[in-house]
Protein backbone atom coordinates (compact mmCIF):
# COMPACT_ATOMS: atom_id res chain seq x y z
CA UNK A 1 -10.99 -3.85 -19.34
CA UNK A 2 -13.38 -4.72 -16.77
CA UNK A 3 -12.14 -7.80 -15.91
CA UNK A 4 -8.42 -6.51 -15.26
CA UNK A 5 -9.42 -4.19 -12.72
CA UNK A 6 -11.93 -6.85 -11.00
CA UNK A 7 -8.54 -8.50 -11.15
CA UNK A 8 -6.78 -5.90 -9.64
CA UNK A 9 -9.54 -5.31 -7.07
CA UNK A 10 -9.00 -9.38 -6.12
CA UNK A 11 -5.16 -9.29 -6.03
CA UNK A 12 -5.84 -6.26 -3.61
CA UNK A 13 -8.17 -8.14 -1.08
CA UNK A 14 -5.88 -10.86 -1.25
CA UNK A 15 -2.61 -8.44 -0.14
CA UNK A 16 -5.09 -6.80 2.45
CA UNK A 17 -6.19 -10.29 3.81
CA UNK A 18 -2.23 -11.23 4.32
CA UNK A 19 -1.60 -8.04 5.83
CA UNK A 20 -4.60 -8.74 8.47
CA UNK A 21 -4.32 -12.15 8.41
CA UNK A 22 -0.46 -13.32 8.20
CA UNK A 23 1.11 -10.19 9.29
CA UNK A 24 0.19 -10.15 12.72
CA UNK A 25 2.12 -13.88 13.45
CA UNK A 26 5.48 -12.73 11.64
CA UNK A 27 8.10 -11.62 13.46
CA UNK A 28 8.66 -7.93 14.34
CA UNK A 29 11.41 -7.76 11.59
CA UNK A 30 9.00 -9.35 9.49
CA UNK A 31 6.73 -6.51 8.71
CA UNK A 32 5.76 -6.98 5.17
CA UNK A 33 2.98 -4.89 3.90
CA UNK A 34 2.18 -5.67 0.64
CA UNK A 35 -0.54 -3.68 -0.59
CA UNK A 36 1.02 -0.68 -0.93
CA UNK A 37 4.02 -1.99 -2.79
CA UNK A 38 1.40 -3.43 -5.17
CA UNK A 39 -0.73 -0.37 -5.45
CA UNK A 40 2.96 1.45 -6.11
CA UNK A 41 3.23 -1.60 -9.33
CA UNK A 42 0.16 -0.42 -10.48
CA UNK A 43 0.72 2.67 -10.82
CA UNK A 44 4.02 2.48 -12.49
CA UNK A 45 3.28 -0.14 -14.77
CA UNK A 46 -0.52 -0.37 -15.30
CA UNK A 47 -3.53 2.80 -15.29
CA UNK A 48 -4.61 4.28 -12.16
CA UNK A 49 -8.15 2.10 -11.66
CA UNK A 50 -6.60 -0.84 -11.19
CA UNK A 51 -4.36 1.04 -8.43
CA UNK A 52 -7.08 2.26 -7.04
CA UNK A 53 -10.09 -1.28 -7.45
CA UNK A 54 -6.68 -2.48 -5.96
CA UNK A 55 -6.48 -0.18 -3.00
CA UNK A 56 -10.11 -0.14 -2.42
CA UNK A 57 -10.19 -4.43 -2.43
CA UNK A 58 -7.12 -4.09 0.46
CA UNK A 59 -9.01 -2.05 2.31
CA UNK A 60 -11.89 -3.53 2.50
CA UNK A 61 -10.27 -6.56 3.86
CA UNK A 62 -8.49 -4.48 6.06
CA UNK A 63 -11.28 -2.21 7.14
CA UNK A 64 -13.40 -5.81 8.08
CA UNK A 65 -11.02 -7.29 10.30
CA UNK A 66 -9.88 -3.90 11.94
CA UNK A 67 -12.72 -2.59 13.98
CA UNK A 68 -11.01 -1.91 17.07
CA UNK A 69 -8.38 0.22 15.64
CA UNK A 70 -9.44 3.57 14.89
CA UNK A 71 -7.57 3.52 11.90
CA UNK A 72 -10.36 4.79 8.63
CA UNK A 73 -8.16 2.26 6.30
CA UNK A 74 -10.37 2.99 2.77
CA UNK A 75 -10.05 6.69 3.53
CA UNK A 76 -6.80 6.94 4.46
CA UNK A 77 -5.95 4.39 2.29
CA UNK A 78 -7.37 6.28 -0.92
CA UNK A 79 -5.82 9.31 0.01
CA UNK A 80 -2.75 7.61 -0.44
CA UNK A 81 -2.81 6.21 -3.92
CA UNK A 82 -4.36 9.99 -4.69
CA UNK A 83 -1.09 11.08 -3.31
CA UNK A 84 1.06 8.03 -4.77
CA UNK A 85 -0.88 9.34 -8.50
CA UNK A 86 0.44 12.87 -8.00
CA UNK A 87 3.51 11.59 -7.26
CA UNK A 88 4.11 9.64 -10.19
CA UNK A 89 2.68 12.04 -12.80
CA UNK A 90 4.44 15.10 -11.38
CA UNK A 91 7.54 14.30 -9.73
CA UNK A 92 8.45 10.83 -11.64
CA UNK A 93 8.96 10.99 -15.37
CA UNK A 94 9.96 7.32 -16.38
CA UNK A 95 8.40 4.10 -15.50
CA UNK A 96 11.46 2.25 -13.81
CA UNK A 97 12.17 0.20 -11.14
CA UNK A 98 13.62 3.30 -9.18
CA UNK A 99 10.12 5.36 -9.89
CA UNK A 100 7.82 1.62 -7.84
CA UNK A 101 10.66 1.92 -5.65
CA UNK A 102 10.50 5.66 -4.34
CA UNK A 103 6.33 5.22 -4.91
CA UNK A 104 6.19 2.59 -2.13
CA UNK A 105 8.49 4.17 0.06
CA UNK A 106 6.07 7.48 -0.61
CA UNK A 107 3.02 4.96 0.08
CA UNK A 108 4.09 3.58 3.14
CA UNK A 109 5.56 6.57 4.69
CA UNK A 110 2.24 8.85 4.11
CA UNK A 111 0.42 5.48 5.08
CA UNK A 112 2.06 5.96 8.94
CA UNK A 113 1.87 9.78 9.25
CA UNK A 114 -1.99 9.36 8.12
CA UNK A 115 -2.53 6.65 10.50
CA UNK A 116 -1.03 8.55 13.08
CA UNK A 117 -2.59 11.91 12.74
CA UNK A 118 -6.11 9.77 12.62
CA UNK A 119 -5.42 7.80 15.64
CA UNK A 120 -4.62 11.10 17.77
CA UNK A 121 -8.08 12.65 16.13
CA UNK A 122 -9.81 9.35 17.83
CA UNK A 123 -8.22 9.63 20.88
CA UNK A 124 -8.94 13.78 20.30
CA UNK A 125 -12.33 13.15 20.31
CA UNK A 126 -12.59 9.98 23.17
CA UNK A 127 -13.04 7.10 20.69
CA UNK A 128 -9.75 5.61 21.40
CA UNK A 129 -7.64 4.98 24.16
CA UNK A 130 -4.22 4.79 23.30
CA UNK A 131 -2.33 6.03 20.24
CA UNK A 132 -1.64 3.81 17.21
CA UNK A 133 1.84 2.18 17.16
CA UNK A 134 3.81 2.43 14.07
CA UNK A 135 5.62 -0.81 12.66
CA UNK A 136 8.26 -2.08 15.46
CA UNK A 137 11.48 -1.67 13.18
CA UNK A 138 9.78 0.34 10.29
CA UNK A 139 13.51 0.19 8.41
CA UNK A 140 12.51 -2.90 7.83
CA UNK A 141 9.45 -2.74 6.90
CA UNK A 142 10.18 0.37 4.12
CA UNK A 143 13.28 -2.38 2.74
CA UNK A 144 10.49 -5.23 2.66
CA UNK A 145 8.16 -2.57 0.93
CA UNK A 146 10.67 -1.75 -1.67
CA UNK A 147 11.72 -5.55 -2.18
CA UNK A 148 8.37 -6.41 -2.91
CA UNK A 149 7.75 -2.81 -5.31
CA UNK A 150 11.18 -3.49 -7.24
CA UNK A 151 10.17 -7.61 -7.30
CA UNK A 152 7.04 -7.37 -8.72
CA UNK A 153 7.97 -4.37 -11.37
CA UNK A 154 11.07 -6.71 -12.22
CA UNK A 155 8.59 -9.43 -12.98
CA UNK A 156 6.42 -7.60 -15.28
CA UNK A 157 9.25 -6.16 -16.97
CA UNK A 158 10.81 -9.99 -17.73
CA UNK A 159 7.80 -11.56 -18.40
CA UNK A 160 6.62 -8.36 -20.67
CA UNK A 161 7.76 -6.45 -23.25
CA UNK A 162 6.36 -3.41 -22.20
CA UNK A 163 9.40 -1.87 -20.27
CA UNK A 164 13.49 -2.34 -20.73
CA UNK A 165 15.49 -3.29 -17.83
């Protein structure tokens, strides 16, 4: 038990270290965020502490490399899987591919309108300059968000016999 959600917490600092680390040098289409799309995987097809040791490894890795962005990413970040958890047990009643894919589109949207409402709370209060910019085409980004959401539950499904496709 243990050692599946320190291996959830790992695959989540790996997704955040991409998303700090790779993201930046992809094209604008490009935007792929996945640690949110594997947070939505988690929560679909695994129990909610591994969403969250994976949410919490992300951003971690994101909160280290993003200290001139006023951007809170574990709080925001947590109160987005806490949202993403209501979301499933409430509002989605199966575990399908459609459920990870309306879960990351959930994730990433309430991701943004977080960000932005704590970026204009820094600038608010004079610890920022200049308001956060959202993703440059974010269409893209929500169709690379559900690609990698529907991938990865599609993989666990066919190499699984937990779920029916």
């Amino acid at each position: 038990m243990i050692l599946r959600i320190l291996f959830a917490a790992l695959a989540g600092l790996v997704a955040g270290l991409f998303e700090v680390a790779v993201t930046p040098f992809l094209p604008a289409w490009a935007d792929i965020r996945p640690l949110i799309p594997l947070v939505a995987v988690l929560i679909v097809s695994s129990s909610r502490s591994r969403a969250y040791a994976a949410m919490v490894g992300g951003a971690l890795a994101i909160e280290a490399y993003a200290v001139w962005i006023p951007d809170a990413p574990l709080f925001r970040l947590v109160l987005v899987v806490m949202l993403m958890d209501v979301a499933a047990r409430q509002f989605l009643t199966n575990r399908s591919v459609y459920a990870t894919a309306a879960l990351a589109v959930l994730g990433l949207l309430a991701s943004w309108i977080l960000s932005l409402l704590i970026s204009g709370a820094a600038i608010g209060i004079g610890l920022a300059d200049g308001p956060w910019s959202a993703a440059a085409f974010p269409f893209f980004a929500m169709v690379w968000g559900v690609l990698l959401a529907s991938g990865a539950f599609l993989a666990v499904a066919a190499f699984t016999a937990r779920f029916r496709l």
